[in-house]
Protein backbone atom coordinates (compact mmCIF):
# COMPACT_ATOMS: atom_id res chain seq x y z
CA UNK A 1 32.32 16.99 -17.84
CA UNK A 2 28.59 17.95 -17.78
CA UNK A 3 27.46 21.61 -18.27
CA UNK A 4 26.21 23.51 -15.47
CA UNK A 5 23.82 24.86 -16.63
CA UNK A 6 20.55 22.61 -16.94
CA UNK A 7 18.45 21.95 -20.42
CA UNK A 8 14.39 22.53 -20.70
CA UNK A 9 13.81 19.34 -21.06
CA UNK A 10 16.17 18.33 -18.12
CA UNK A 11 14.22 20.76 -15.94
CA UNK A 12 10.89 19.21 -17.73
CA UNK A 13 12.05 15.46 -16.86
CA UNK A 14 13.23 16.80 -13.10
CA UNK A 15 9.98 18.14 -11.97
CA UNK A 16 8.03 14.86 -13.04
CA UNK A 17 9.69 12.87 -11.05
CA UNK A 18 10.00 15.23 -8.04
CA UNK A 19 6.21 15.61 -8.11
CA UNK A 20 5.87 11.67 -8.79
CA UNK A 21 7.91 11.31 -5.76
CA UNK A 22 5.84 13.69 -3.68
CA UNK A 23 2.92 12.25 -4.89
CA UNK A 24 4.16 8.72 -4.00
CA UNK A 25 4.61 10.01 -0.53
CA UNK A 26 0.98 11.36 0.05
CA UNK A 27 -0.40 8.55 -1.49
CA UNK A 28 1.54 5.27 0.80
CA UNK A 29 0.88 7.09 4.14
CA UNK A 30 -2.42 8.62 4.16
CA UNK A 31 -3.60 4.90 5.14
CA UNK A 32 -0.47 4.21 7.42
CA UNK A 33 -1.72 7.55 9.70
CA UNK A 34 -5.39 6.40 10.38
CA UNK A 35 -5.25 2.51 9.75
CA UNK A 36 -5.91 1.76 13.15
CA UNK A 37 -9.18 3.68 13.27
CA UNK A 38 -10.29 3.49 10.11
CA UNK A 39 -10.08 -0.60 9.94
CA UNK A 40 -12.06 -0.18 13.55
CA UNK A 41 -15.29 1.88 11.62
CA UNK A 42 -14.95 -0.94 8.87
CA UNK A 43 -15.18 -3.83 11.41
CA UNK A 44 -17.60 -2.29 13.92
CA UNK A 45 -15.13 -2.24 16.53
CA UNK A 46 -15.08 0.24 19.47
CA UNK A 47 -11.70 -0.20 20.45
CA UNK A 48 -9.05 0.53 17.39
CA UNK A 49 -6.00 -1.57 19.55
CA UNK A 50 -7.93 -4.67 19.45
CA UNK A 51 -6.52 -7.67 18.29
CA UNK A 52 -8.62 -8.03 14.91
CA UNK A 53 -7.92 -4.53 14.33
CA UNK A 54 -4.40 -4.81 14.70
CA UNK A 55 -5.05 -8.18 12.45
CA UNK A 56 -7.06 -6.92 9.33
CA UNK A 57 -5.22 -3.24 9.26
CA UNK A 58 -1.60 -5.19 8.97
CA UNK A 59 -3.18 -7.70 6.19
CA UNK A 60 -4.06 -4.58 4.27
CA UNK A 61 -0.98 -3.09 4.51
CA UNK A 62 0.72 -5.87 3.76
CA UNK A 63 -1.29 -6.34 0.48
CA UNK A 64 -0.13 -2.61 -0.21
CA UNK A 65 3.83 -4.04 -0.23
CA UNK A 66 2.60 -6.57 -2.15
CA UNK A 67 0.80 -4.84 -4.58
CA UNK A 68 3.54 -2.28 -4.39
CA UNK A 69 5.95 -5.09 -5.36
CA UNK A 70 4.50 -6.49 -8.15
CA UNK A 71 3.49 -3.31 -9.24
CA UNK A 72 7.45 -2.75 -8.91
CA UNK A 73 8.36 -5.41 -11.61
CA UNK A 74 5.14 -4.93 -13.86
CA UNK A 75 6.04 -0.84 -14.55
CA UNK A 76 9.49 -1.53 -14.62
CA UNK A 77 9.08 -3.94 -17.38
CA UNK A 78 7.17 -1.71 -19.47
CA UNK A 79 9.55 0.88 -18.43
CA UNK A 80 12.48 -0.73 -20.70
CA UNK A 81 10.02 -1.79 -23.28
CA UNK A 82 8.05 1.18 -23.78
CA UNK A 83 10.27 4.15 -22.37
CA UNK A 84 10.37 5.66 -18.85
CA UNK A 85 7.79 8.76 -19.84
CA UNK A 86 4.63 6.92 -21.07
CA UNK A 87 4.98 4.36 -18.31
CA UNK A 88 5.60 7.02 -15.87
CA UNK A 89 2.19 8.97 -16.37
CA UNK A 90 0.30 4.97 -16.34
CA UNK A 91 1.85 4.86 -12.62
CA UNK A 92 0.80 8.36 -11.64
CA UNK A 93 -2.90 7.62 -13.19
CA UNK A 94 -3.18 4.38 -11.28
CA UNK A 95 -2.01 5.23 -8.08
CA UNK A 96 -4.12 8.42 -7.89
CA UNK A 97 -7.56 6.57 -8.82
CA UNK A 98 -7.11 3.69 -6.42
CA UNK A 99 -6.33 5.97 -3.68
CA UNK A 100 -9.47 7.93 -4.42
CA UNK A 101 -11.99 4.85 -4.89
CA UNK A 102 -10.79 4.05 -1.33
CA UNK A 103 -13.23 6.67 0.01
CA UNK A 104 -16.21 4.28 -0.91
CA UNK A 105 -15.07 1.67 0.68
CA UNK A 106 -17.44 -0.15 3.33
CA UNK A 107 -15.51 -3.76 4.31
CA UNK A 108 -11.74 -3.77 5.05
CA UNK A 109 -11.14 -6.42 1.90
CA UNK A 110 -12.93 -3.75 -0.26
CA UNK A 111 -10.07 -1.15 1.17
CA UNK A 112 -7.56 -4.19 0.66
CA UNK A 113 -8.09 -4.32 -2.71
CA UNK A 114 -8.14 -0.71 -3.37
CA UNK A 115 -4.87 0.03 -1.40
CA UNK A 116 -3.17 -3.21 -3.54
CA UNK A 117 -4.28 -1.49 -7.00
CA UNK A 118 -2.89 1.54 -5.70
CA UNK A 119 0.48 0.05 -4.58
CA UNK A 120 0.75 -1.30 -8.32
CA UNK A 121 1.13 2.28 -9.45
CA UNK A 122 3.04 3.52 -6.26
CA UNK A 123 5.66 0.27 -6.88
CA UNK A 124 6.03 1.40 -10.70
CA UNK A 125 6.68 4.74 -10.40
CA UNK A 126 10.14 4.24 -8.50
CA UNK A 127 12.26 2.35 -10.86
CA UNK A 128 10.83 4.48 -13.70
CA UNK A 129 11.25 8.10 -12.43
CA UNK A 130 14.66 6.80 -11.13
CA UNK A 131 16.01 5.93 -14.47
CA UNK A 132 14.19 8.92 -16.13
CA UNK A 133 16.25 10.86 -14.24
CA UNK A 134 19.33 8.62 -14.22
CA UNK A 135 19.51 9.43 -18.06
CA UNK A 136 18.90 12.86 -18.30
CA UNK A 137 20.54 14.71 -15.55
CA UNK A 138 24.34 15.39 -15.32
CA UNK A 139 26.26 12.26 -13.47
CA UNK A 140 28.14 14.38 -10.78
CA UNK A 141 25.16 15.77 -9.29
CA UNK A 142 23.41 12.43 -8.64
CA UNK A 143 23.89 11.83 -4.67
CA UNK A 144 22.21 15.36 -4.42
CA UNK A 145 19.69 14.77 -6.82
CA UNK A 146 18.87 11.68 -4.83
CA UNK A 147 18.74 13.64 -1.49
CA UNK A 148 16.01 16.27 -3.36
CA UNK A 149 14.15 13.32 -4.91
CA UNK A 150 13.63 11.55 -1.49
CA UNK A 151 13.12 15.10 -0.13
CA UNK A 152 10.09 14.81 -2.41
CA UNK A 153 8.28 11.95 -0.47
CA UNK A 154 9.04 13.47 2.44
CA UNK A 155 7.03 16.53 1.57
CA UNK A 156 4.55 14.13 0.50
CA UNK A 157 4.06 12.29 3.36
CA UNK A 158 4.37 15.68 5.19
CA UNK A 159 1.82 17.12 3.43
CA UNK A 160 -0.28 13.51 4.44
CA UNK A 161 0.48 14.24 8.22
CA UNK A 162 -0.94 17.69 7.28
CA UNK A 163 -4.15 16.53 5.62
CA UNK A 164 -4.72 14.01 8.89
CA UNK A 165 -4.36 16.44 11.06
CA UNK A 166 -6.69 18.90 9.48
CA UNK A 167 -9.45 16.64 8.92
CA UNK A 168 -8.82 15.15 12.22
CA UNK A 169 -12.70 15.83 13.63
CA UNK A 170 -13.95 14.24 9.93
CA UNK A 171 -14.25 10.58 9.48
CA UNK A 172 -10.98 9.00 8.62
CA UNK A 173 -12.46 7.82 4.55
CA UNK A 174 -12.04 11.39 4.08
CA UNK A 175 -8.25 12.04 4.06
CA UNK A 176 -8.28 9.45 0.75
CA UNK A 177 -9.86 12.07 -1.47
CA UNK A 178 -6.74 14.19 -1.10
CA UNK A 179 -4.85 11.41 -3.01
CA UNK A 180 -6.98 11.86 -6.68
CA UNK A 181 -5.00 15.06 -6.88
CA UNK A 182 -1.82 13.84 -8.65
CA UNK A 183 -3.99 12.79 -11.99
CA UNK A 184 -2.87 16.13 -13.21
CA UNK A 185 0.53 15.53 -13.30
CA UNK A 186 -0.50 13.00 -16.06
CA UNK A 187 -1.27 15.83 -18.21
CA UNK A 188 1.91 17.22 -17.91
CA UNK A 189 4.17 14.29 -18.43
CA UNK A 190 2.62 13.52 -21.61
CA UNK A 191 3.16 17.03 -23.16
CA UNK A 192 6.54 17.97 -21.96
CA UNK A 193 8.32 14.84 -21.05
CA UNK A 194 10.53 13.41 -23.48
CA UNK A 195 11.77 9.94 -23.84
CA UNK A 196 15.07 10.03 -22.46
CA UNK A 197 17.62 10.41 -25.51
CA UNK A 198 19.71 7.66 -23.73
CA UNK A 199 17.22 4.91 -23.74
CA UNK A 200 16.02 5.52 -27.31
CA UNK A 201 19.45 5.56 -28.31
CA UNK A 202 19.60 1.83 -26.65
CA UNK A 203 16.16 0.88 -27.90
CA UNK A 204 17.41 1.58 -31.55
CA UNK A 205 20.86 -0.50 -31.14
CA UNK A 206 19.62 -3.65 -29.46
CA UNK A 207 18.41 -6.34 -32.08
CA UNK A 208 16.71 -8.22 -29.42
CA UNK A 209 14.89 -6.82 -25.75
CA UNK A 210 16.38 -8.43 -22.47
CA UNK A 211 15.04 -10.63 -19.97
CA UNK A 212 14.11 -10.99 -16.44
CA UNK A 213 16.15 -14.09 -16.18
CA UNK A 214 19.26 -12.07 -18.13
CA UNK A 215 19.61 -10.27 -14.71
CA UNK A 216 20.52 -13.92 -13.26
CA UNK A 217 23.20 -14.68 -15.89
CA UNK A 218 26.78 -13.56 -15.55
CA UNK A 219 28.38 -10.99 -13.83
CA UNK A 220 25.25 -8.95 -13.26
CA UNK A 221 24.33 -12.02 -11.42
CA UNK A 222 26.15 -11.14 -8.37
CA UNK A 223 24.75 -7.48 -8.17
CA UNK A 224 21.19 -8.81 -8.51
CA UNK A 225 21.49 -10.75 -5.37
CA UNK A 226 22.99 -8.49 -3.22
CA UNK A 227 20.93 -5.33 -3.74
CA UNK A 228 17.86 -7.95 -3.77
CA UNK A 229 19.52 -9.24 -0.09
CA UNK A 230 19.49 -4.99 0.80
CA UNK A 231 16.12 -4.38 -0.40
CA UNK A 232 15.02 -7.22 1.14
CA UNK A 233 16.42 -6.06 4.79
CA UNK A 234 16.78 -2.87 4.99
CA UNK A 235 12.80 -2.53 3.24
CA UNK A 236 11.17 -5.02 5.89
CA UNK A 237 12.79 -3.47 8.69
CA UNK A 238 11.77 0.48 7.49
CA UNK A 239 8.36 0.18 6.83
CA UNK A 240 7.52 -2.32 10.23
CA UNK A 241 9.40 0.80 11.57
CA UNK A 242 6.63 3.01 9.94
CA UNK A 243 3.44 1.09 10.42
CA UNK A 244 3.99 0.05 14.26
CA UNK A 245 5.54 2.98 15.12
CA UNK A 246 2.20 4.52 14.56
CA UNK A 247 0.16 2.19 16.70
CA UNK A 248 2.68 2.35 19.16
CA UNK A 249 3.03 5.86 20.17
CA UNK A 250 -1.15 5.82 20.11
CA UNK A 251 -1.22 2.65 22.51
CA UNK A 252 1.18 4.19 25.43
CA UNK A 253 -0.55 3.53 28.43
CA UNK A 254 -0.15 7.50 29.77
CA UNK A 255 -2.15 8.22 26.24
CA UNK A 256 -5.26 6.31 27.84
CA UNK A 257 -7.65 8.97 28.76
CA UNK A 258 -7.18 10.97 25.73
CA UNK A 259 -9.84 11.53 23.09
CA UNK A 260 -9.11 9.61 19.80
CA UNK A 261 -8.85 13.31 17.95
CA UNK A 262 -6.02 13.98 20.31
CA UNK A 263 -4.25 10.92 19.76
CA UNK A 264 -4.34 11.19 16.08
CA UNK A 265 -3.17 14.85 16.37
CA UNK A 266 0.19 12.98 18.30
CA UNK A 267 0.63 10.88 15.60
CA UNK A 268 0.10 13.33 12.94
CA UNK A 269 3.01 15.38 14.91
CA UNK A 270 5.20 12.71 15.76
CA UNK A 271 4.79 11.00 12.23
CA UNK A 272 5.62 14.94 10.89
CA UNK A 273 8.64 14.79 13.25
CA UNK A 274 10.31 12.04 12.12
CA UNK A 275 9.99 12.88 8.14
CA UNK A 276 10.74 16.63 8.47
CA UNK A 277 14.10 15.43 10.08
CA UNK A 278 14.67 12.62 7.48
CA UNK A 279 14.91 15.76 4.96
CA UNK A 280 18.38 16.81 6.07
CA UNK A 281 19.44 12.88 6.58
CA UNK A 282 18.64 12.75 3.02
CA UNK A 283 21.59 15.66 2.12
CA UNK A 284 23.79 14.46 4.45
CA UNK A 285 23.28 10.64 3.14
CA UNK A 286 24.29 12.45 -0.37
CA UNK A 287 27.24 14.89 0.88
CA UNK A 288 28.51 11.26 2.46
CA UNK A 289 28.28 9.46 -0.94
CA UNK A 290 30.00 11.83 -2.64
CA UNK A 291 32.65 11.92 0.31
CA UNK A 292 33.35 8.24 0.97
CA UNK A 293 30.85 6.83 -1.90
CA UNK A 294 27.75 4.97 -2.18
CA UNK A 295 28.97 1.49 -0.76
CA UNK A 296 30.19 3.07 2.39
CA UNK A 297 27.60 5.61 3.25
CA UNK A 298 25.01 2.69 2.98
CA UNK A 299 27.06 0.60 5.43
CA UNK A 300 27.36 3.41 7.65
CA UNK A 301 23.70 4.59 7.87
CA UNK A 302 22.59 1.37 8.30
CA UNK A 303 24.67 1.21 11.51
CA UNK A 304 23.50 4.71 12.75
CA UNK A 305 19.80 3.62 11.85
CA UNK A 306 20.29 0.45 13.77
CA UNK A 307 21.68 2.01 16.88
CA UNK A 308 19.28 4.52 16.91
CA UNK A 309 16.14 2.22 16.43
CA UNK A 310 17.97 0.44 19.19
CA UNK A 311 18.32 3.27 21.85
CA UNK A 312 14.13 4.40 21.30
CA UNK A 313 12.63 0.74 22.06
CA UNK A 314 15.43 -0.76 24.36
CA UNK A 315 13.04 0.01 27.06
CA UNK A 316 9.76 2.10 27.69
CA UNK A 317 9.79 5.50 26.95
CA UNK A 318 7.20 8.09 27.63
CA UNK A 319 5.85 10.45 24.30
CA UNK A 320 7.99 13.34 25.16
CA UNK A 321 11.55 10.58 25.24
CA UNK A 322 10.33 9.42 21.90
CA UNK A 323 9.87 12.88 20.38
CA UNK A 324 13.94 13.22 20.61
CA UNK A 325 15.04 9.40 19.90
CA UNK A 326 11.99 9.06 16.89
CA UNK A 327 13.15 12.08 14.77
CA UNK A 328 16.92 9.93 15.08
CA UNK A 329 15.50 7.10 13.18
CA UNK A 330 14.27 9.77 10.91
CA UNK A 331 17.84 11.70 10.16
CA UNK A 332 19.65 8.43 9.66
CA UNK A 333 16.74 7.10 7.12
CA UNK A 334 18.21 9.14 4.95
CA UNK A 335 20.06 6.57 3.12
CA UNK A 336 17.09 5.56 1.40
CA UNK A 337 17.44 8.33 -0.60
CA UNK A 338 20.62 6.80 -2.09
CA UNK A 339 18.63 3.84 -3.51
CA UNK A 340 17.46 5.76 -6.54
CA UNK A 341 20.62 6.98 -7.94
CA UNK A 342 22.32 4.01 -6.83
CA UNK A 343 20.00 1.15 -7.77
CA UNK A 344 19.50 1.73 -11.41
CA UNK A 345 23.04 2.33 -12.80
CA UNK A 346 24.47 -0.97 -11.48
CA UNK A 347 22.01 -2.27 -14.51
CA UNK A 348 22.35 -2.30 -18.35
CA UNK A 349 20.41 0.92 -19.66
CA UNK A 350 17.74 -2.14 -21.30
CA UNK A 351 17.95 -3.63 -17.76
CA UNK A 352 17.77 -0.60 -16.17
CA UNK A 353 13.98 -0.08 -14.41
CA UNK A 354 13.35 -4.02 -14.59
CA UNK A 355 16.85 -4.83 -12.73
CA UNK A 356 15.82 -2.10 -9.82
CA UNK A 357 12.41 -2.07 -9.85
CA UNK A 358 12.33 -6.01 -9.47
CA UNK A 359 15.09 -6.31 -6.83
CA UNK A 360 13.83 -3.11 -4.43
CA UNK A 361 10.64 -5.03 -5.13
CA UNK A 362 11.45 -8.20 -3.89
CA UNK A 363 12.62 -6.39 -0.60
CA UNK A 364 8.95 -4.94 -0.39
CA UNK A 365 7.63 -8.81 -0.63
CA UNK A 366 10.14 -9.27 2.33
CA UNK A 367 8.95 -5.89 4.15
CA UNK A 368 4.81 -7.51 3.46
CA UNK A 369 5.80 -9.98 5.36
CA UNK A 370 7.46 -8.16 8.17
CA UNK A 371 5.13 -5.74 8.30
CA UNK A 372 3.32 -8.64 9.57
CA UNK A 373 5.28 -11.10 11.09
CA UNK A 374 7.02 -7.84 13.62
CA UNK A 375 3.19 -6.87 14.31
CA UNK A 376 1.43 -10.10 15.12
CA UNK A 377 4.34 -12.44 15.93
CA UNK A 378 4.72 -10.36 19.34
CA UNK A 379 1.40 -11.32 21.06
CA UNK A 380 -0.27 -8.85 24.06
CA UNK A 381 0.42 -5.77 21.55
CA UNK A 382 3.90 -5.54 22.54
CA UNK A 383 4.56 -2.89 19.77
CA UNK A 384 7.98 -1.60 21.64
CA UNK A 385 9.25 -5.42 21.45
CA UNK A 386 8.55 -6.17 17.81
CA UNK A 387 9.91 -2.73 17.34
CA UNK A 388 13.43 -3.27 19.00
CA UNK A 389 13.99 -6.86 17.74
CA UNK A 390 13.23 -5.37 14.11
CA UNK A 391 15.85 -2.89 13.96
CA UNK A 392 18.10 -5.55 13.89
CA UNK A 393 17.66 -6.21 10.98
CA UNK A 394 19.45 -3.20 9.72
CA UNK A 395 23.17 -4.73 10.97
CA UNK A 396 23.78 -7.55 8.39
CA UNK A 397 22.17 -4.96 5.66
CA UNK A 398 25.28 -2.79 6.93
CA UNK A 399 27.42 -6.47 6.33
CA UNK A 400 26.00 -6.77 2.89
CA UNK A 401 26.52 -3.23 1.81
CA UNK A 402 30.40 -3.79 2.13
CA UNK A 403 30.30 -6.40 -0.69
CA UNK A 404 28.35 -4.32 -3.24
CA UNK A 405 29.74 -2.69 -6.38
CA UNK A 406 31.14 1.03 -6.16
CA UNK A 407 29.54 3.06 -9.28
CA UNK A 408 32.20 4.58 -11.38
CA UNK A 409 32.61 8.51 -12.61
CA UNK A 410 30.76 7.29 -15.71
CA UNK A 411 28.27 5.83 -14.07
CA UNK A 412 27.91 8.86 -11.56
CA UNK A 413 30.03 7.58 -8.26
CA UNK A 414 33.23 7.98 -6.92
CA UNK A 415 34.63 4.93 -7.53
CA UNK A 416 37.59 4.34 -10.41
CA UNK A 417 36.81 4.58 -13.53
CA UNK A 418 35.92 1.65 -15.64
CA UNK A 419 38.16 0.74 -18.64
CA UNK A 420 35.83 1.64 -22.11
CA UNK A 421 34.40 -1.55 -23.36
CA UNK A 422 32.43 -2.49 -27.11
CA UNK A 423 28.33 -1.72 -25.36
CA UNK A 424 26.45 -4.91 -25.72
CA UNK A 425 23.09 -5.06 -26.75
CA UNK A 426 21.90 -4.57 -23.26
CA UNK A 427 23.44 -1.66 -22.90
């Protein structure tokens, strides 16, 4: 059994990642809280719920979950080929600059393309700080170390919501600059984080590095397509949930004859709302795991997240009926936090960032397209309607959750024990 008591460089490897997370979180959603606007001042349009509006702000946020994809597979390849630390600080770097540059932007393909770099280094840092931590902290405390991780961009998107809200009478280019910040966390990567001992250890056995299509072969076959099927679901129907939730609660009708500073300040709040509550789904998502195990807590939440999604759009609801059935949504998303400690041990230690970083990635292909697809497939700007019919999508990732692997003890789960075995040179 693991000691209790924590190492330096365990602490060290801990706090990178938590401030990569929070970071992460500050970074995706300063755009998400003053798209609408923002694309409007880049267009020339007076009214921000206008159909090219709506149009252009979900192709650029749909570029980001693109970007945020690839960007996904790209630093999770380097991540087994180079080690999780010096790819890690390359994610942070990226990210930070790209959000910055998107201050200068004048055209809404200019903030396209600044929003896609940044997504590269958003994408990459997941699967990376995942396994970092994967193979340095103690196995038993995983489904809470998940729950503070996720915790961490929470506070990051909090602190977003913050940052929107205060510079809510400046012009909306302004709330990027706030995102150059975590290029100093760079600095301290590269001087007190380690490669993990685990993944050197691996590095130095294997004669020959694996491949992509390795995660295709075999049994790992089978666990490659069903967390890409999860990703793929569960991904598209969260973040529709978080970019047209947004627009929505602006565009109720009763909101009409507010000033666009009040509006914002709503969805600042409600936005705030929703990820302040997600905080405690993310311990109680952990405290289930390590009840009733990974596999079962992900079916479960999925239900709850789907049956509360259901109850907020099943009809019209004023602000004040959202501001109980919103923060719902919030408590049960949760799960998510599971991904990171679940994700990356189904995969050979070799595997490890390139098998999770390229399935959760192909789910944020899937959720680009949503993102979409739920916006501008729903004509009139029914945001409520493509909001209801996209929770759905939440009850066959419940289906497919039954059918994935339990982790064992080893492997930090609850599951039995697996029987020791020679490692291959993937592991």
């Amino acid at each position: 059994m693991s000691s209790p008591v924590l190492t330096s460089q365990q602490w060290k490897a801990g706090w990178a990642a938590w401030l990569g997370w929070l970071f992460d979180g500050l970074d995706m959603h300063l755009y998400t809280l003053v798209a609408a606007p923002f694309v409007a001042q880049l267009l020339g349009a007076t009214d921000s719920s206008s159909y090219p509006v709506k149009k252009y702000s979900a192709f650029i946020q749909a570029a980001f979950l693109l970007g945020w994809a690839l960007g996904g597979g790209f630093f999770g390849r380097l991540g087994d080929r180079f080690g999780r630390s010096r790819t890690l600080s390359l994610t942070i770097l990226t990210y930070a600059v790209f959000t910055g540059l998107s201050y200068f932007v004048r055209t809404w393909w200019q903030l396209l393309i600044c929003r896609f770099l940044a997504a590269l280094g958003i994408g990459g840092e997941w699967a990376v700080g995942a396994s970092l931590l994967v193979e340095t902290w103690p196995k038993r405390w995983r489904p809470w170390i998940a729950a503070v991780l996720q915790t961490g961009v929470n506070l990051g998107i909090l602190i977003a919501c913050l940052a929107v809200y205060a510079l809510a009478k400046y012009p909306e280019r302004c709330v990027f600059l706030i995102g150059v910040a975590p290029a100093v966390l760079v600095f301290f990567i590269r001087r007190h984080v380690p490669e993990p001992e685990l993944w050197r250890e691996a590095k130095t056995r294997s004669k020959t590095q694996p491949r992509v299509v390795d995660l295709f072969h075999g049994a790992i076959r089978r666990t490659t397509l069903l967390t890409i099927a999860i990703c793929a679901l569960t991904l598209t129907g969260w973040w529709a949930f978080m970019f047209w939730q947004a627009q929505y609660v602006r565009s109720l009708p009763e909101l009409a004859s507010w000033t666009d500073p009040a509006r914002r300040e709503l969805v600042s709040k409600t936005f705030a709302l929703i990820i302040g509550v997600s905080c405690f789904g993310n311990f109680f998502a952990g405290g289930l795991a390590r009840l009733i195990g990974y596999r079962k807590s992900l079916a479960l939440m999925f239900l709850c997240l789907f049956f509360s999604i259901y109850g907020a759009f099943v009809q019209v609801r004023t602000h004040q009926e959202l501001l109980f059935w919103l923060p719902t949504i919030g408590f049960f998303s949760g799960v998510f936090g599971l991904f990171t400690m679940y994700l990356p041990p189904l995969f050979p230690t070799l595997l490890r960032t390139t098998g999770a970083g390229f399935c959760y990635n192909i789910g944020r292909i899937a959720a680009a397209f949503g993102t979409v697809f739920f916006g501008l497939a729903f004509n009139v700007g029914d945001y409520r309607l493509a909001l209801f019919w996209n929770g759905f999508l939440f009850v066959p990732a419940a289906v497919v959750a039954c059918f994935m692997r339990e982790l064992s003890p080893e492997e930090g789960g609850t599951g039995p024990a697996r029987k020791p075995s020679r490692p291959t040179a993937n592991e």
